[in-house]
Protein backbone atom coordinates (compact mmCIF):
# COMPACT_ATOMS: atom_id res chain seq x y z
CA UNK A 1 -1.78 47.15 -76.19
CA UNK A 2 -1.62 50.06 -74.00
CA UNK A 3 -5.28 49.81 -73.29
CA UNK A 4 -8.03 47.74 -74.37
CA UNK A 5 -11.40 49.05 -74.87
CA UNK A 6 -14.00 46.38 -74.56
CA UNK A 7 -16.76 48.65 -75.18
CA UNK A 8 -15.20 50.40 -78.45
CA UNK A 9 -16.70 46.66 -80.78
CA UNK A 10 -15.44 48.19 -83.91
CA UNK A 11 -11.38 48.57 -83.07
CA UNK A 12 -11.71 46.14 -80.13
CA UNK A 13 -11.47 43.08 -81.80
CA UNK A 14 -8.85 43.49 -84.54
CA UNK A 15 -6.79 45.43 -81.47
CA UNK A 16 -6.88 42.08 -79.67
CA UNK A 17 -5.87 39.61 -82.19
CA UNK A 18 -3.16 41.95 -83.11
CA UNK A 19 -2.02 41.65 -79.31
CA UNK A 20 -1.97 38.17 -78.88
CA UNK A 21 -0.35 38.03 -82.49
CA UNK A 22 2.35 40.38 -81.66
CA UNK A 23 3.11 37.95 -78.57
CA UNK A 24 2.95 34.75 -80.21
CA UNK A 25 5.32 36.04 -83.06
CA UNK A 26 7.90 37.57 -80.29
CA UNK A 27 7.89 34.33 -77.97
CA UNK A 28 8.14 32.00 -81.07
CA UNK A 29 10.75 34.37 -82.35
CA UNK A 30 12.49 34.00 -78.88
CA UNK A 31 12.14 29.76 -79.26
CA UNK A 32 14.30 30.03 -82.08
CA UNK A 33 17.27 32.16 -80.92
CA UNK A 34 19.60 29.90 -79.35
CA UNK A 35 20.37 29.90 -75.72
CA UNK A 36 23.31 32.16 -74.08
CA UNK A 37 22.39 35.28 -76.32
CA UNK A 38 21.06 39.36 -76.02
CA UNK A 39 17.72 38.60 -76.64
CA UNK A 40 16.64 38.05 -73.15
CA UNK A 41 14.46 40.68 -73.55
CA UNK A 42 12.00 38.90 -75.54
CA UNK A 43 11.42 36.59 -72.27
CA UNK A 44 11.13 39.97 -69.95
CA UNK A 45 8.16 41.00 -72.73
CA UNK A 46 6.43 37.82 -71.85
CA UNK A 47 6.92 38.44 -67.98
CA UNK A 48 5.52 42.41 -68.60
CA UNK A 49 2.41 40.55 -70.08
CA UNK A 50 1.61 38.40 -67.47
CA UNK A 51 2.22 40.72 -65.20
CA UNK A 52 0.00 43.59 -66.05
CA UNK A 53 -2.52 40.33 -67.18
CA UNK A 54 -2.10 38.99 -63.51
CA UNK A 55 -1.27 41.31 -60.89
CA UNK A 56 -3.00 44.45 -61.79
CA UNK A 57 -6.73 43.93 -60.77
CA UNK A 58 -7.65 48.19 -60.94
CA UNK A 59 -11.72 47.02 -61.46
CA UNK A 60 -11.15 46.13 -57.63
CA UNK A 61 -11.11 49.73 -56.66
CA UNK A 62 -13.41 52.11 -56.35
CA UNK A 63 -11.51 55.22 -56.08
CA UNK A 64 -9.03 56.24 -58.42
CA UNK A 65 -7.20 59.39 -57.95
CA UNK A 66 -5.33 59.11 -61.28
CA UNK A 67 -8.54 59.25 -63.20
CA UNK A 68 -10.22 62.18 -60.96
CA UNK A 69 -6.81 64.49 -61.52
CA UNK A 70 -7.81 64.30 -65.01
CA UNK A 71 -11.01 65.42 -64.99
CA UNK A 72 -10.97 67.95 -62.09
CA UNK A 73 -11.09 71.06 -64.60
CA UNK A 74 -14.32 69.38 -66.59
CA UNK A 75 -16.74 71.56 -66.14
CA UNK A 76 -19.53 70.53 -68.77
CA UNK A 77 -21.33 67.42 -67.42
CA UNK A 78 -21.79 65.40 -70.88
CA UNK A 79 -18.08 65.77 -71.65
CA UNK A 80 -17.19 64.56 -68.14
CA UNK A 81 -18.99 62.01 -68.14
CA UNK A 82 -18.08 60.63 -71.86
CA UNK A 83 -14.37 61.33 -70.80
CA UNK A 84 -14.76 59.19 -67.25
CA UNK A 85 -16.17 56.44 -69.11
CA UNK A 86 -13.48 56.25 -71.66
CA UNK A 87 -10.83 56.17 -68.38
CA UNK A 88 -13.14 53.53 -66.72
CA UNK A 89 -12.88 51.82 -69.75
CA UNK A 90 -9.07 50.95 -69.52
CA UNK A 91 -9.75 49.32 -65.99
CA UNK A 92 -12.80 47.66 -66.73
CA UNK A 93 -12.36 43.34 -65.51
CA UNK A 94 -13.45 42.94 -69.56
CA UNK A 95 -10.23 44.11 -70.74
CA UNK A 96 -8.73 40.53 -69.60
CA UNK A 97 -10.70 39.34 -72.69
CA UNK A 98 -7.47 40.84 -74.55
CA UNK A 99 -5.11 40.13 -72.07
CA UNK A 100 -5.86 36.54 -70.97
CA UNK A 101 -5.33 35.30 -74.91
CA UNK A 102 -1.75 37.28 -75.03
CA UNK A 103 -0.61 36.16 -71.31
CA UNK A 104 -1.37 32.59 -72.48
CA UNK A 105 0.93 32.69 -75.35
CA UNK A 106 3.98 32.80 -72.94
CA UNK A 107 3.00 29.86 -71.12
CA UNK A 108 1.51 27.59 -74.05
CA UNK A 109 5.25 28.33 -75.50
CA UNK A 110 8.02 29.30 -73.09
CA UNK A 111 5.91 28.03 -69.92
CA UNK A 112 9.01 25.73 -68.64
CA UNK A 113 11.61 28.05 -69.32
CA UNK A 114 9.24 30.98 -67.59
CA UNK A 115 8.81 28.01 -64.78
CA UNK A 116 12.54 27.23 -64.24
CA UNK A 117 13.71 30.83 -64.80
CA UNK A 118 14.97 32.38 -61.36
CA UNK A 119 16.61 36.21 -61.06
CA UNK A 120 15.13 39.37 -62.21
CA UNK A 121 12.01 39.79 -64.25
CA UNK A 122 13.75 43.17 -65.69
CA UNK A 123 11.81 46.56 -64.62
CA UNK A 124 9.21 45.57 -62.17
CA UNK A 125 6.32 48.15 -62.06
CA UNK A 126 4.86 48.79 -58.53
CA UNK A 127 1.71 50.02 -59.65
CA UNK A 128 0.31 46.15 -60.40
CA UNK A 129 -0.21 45.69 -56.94
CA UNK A 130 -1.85 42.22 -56.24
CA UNK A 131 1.81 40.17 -55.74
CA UNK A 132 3.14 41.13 -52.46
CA UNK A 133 6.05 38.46 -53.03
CA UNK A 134 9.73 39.69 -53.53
CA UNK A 135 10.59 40.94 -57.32
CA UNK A 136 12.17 38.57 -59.58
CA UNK A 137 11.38 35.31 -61.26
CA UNK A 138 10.29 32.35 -58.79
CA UNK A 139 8.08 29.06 -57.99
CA UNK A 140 6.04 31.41 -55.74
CA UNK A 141 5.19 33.74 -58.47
CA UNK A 142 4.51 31.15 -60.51
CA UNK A 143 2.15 29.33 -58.13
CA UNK A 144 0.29 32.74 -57.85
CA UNK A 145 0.32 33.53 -61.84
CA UNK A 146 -1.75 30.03 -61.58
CA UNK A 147 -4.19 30.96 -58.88
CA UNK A 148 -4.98 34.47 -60.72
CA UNK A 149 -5.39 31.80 -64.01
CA UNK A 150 -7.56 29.81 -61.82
CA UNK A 151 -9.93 32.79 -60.46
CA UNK A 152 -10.44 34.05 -64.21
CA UNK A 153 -11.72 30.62 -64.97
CA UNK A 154 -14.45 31.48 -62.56
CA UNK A 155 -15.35 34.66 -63.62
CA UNK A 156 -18.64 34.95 -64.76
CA UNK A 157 -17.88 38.69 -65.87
CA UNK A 158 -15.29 37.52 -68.76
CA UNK A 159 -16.40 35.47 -72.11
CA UNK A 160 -16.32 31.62 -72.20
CA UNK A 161 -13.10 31.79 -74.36
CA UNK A 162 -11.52 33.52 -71.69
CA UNK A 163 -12.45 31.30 -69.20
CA UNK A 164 -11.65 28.57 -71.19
CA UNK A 165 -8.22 29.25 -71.84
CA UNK A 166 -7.33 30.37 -68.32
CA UNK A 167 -8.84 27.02 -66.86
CA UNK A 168 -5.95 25.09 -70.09
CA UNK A 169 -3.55 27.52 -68.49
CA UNK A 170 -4.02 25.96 -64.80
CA UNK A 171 -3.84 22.39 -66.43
CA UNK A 172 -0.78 23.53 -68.43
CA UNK A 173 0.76 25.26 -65.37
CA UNK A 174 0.35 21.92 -63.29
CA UNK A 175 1.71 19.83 -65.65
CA UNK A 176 4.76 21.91 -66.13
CA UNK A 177 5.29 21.80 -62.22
CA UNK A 178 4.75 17.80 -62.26
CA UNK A 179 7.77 18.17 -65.07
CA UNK A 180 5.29 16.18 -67.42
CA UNK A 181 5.46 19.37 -69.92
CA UNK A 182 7.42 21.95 -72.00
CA UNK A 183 6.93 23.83 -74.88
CA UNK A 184 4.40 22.94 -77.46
């Protein structure tokens, strides 16, 4: 899902189930390969997900040069303002509506694996800017991925099901640090 759009109702929901579908297929795909193989790149997907899910917060800024650059030549009003909407769109806190139910895919089924993994996540895009840890796979990440699940449980912004599903995430993600769970 390069973008969701949570104000565009008539794509918006099909787009979304067709995310978290697309996940759940590729990390029970991945369950089934068996270990030692070249599809460690299924895992890296999973880590992409949570990470755009879970470190990129861009509703937390107000100033966005990336967006301005691209409508610096608009000259008609109406169009500049339709167009800066559709940008604002893309960063809008809603758009964890779709990404919340995809992110928890990976840890409802490769959660202890993600948990136990250590080395590199693959390409790590600097641009998602709220871990300030070193790159890779580790307990610290993990512990944060679990406080970012904990502070969507609380937001008030996001729908119940989101909320609901990040606050089984944080039960999920303590269990699997007690050792008292895997995969489903």
């Amino acid at each position: 899902m390069d973008a969701d759009h949570p104000f565009n109702e008539t794509t918006r929901d099909q787009e979304r189930r067709g995310f978290v579908n697309a996940n759940l297929f590729t990390a029970k795909l991945y369950l089934q390969i068996p270990r030692t193989n070249p599809f460690g790149f299924f895992i890296g997907f999973g880590s992409q997900v949570l990470r755009k899910t879970l470190e990129s917060a861009p509703w937390e800024k107000f100033h966005h040069p990336r967006i301005e650059a691209y409508l610096e030549d608009v000259e008609e009003d109406s169009l500049y303002n339709q167009l800066r909407d559709e940008e604002l769109e893309e960063i809008d806190i809603r758009t964890l509506n779709g990404f919340v139910p995809a992110a928890a895919v990976w840890i409802e089924y490769c959660g202890k694996e993600k948990y136990d993994k250590a080395g590199s996540l693959g390409r790590e895009i600097p641009a998602w800017d709220k871990w300030t840890g070193p790159e890779g796979w580790s307990k610290d990440r993990w512990a944060f991925w679990k406080k970012r699940f904990e502070w969507i449980s609380t937001v008030r912004a996001l729908d119940r099901t989101t909320r609901k599903i990040a606050t089984n995430l944080v039960e999920q993600m303590t269990r699997i640090v007690r050792g008292e769970d895997g995969i489903i």
